[in-house]
Protein backbone atom coordinates (compact mmCIF):
# COMPACT_ATOMS: atom_id res chain seq x y z
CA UNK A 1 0.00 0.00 0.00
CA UNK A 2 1.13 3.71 -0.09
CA UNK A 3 1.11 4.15 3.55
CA UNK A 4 3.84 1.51 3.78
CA UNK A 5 6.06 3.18 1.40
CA UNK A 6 9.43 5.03 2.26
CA UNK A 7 10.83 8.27 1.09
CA UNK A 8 13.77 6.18 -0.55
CA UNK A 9 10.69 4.19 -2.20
CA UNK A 10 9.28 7.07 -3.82
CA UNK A 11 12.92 8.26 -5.07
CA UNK A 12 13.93 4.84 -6.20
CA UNK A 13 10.51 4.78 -8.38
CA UNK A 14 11.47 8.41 -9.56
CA UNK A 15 14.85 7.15 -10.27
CA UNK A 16 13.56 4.29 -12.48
CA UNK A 17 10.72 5.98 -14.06
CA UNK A 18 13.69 9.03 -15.06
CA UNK A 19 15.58 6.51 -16.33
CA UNK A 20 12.80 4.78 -19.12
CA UNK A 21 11.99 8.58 -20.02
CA UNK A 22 15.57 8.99 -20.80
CA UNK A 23 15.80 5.84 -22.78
CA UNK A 24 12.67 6.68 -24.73
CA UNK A 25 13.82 10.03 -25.96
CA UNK A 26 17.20 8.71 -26.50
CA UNK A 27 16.04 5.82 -28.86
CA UNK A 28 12.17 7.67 -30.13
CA UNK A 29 13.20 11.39 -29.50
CA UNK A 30 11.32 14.11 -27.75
CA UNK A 31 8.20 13.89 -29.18
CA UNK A 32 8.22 10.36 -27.78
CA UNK A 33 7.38 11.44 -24.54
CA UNK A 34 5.55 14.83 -25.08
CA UNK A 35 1.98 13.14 -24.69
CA UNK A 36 3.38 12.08 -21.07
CA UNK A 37 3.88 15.09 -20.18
CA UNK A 38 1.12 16.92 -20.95
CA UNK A 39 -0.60 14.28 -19.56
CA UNK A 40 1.13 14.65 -16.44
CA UNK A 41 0.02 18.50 -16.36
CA UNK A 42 -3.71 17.69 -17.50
CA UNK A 43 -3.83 15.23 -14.35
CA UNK A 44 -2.52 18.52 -12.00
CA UNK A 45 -4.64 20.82 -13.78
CA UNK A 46 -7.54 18.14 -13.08
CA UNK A 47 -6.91 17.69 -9.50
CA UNK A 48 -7.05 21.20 -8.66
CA UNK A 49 -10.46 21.74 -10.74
CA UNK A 50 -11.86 19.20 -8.84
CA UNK A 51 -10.46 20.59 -5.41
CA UNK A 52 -12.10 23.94 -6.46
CA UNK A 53 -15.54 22.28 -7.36
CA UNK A 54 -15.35 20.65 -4.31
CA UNK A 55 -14.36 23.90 -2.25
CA UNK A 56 -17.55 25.61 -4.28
CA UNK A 57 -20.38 23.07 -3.54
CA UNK A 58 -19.21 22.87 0.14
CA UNK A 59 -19.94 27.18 0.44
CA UNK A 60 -23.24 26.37 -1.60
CA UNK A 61 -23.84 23.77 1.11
CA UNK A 62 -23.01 26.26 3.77
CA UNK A 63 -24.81 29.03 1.83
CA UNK A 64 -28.09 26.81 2.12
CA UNK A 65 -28.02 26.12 5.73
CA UNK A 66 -27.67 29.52 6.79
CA UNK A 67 -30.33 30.15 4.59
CA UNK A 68 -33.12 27.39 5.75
CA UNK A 69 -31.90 29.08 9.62
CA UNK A 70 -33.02 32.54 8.90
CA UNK A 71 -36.04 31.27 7.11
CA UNK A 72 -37.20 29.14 9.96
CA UNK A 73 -36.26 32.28 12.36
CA UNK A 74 -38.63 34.07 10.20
């Protein structure tokens, strides 16, 4: 599991991954491994929309309660 990994894990992983990447462009060029990259940034770019949305919905949620309060105050 990912819980049970090490520092040194994640580095040796990096390490290896680094290492295919480096072969690929060496033997396919750069374009080779373009698509990975973007990829990689899509993924970021995808978390953080998703953190947002999440972020948005919870101050509707919030937005809502507050609301039903000072309705049933009324």
């Amino acid at each position: 599991t990912f819980s049970s990994m090490t520092v040194d894990d994640v580095y040796e992983i990096a390490k290896v991954v680094g290492a295919e990447v480096e072969k690929l462009i060496d033997n396919y060029g750069k374009s080779s491994v373009e698509g990975l990259v973007f990829a990689a940034r899509n993924q970021a770019h995808k978390c953080k929309e998703e953190e947002l949305l999440k972020a948005f919905e919870t101050l509707q949620v919030q937005q809502q309660k507050k609301r039903h309060v000072k309705d049933s105050d009324e």
